[in-house]
N, C-alpha and C. Protein backbone atom coordinates (compact mmCIF):
# COMPACT_ATOMS: atom_id res chain seq x y z
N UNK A 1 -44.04 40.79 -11.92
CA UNK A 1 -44.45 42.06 -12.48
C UNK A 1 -45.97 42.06 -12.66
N UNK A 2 -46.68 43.06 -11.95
CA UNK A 2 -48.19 43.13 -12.18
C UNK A 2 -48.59 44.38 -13.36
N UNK A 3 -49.09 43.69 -14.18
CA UNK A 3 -49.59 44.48 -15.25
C UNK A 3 -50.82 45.23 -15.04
N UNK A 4 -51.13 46.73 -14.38
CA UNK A 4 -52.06 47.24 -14.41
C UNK A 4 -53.11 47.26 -15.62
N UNK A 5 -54.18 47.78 -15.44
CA UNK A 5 -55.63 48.06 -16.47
C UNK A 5 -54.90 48.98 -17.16
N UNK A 6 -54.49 50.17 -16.52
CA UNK A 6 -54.74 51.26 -17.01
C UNK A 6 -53.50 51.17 -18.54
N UNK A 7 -52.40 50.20 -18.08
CA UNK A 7 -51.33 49.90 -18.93
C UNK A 7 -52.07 49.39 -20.27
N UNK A 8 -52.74 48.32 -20.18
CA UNK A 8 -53.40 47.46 -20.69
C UNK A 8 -54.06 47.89 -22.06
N UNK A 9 -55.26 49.39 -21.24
CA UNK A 9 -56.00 50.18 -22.09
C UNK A 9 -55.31 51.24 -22.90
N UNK A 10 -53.93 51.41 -22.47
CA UNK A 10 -52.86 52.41 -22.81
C UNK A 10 -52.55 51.67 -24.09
N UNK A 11 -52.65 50.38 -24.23
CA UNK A 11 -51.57 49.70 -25.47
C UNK A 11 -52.40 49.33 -26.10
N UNK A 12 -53.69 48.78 -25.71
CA UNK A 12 -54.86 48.69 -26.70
C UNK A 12 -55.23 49.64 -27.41
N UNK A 13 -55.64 51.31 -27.17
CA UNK A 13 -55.99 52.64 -27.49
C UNK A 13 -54.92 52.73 -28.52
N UNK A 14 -53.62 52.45 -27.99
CA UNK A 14 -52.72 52.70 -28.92
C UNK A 14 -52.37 51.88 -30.74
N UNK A 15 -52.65 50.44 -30.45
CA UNK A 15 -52.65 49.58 -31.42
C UNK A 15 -54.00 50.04 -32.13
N UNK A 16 -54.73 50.14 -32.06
CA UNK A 16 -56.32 50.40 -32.53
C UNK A 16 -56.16 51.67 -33.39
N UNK A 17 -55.79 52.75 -32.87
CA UNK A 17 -55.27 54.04 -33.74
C UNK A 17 -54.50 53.87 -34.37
N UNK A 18 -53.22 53.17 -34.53
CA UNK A 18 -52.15 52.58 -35.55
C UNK A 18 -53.17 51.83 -36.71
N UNK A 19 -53.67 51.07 -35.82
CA UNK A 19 -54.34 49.76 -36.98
C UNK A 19 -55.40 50.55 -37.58
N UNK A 20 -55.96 51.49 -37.18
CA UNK A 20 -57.06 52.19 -38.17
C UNK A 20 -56.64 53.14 -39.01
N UNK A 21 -55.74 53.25 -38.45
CA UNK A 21 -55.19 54.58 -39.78
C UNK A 21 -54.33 53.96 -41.00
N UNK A 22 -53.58 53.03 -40.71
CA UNK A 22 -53.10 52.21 -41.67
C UNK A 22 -54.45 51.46 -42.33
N UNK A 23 -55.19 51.20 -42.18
CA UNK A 23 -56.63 50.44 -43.03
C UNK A 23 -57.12 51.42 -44.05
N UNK A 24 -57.37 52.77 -43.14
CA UNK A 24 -57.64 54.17 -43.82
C UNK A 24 -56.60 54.60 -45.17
N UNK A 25 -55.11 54.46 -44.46
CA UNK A 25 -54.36 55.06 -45.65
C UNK A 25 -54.24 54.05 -47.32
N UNK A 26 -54.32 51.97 -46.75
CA UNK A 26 -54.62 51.23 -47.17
C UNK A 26 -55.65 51.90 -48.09
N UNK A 27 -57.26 51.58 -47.65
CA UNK A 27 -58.22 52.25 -48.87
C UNK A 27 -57.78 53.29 -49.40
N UNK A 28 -57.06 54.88 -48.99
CA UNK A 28 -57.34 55.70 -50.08
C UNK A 28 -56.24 55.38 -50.89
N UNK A 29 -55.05 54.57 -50.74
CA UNK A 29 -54.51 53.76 -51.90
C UNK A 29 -54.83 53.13 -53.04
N UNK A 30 -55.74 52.07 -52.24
CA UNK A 30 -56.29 51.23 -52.89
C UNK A 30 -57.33 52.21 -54.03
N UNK A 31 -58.45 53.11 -53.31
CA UNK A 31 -59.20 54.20 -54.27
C UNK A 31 -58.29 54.61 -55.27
N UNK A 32 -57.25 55.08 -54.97
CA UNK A 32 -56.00 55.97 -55.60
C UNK A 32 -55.39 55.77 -56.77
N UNK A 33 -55.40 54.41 -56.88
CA UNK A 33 -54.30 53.64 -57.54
C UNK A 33 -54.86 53.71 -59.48
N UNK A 34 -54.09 53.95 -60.29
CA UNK A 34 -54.42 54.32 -61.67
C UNK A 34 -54.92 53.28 -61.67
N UNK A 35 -54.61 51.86 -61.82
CA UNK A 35 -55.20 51.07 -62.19
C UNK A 35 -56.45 50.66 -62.44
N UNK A 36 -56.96 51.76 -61.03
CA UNK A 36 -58.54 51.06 -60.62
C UNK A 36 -59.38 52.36 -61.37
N UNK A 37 -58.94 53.65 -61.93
CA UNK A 37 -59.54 54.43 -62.22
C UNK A 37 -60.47 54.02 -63.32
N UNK A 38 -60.50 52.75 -64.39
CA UNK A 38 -61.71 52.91 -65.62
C UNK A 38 -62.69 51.58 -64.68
N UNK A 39 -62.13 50.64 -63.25
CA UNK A 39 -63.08 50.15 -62.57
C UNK A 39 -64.53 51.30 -61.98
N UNK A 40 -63.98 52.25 -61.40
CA UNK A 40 -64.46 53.07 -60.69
C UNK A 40 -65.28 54.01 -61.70
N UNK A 41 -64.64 54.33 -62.61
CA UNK A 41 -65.53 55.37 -63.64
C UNK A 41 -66.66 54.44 -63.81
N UNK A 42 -66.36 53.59 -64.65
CA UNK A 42 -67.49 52.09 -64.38
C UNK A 42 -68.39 52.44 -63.89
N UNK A 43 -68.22 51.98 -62.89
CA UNK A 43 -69.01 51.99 -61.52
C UNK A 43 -70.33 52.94 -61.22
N UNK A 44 -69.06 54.31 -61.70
CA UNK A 44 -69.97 55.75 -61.70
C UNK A 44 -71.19 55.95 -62.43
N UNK A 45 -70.60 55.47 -63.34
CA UNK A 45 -71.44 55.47 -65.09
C UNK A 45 -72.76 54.72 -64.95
N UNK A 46 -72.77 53.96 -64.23
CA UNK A 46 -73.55 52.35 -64.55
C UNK A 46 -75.03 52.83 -64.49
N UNK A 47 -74.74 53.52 -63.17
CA UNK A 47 -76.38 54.39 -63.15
C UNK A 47 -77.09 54.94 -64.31
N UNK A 48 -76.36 55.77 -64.83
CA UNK A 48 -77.05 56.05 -66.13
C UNK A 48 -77.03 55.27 -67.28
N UNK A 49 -76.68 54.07 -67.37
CA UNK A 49 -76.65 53.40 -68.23
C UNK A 49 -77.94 52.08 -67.93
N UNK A 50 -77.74 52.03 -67.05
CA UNK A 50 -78.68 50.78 -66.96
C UNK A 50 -80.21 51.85 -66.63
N UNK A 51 -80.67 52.88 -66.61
CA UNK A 51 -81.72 53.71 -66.77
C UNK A 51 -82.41 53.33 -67.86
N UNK A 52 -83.75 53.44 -67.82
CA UNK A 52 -84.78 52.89 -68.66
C UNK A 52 -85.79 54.41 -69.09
N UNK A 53 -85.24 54.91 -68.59
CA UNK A 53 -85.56 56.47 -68.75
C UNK A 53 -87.03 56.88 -67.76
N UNK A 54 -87.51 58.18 -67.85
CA UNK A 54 -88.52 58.01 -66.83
C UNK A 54 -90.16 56.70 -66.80
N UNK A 55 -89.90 57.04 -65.41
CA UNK A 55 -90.97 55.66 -65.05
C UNK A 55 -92.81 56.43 -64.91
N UNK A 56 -93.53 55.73 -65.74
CA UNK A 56 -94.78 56.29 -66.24
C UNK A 56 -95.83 55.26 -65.77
């Protein structure tokens, strides 16, 4: 059995779009998840907290 290119690039194209969209749905889970919501507020916050107020 000879395995053409074109087969080849057919199943690669294909795994690659599976595997990226599952990574994708992965993070907005991972973003998603209650748990991580007072990490992330955190996060948000930090900027204005670590501010020294204006620079003169």
């Amino acid at each position: 059995m000879i395995v053409e290119h074109a087969l080849l690039v057919g199943i690669s194209k294909s795994f690659g779009l599976f595997y990226l969209i599952a990574l994708s749905v992965a993070v907005v889970i991972y973003a998603m998840w209650p748990s991580n919501k007072k990490r992330f507020d955190d996060a948000a916050q930090s900027i204005f907290r670590d501010e020294a107020g204006p620079w003169r």
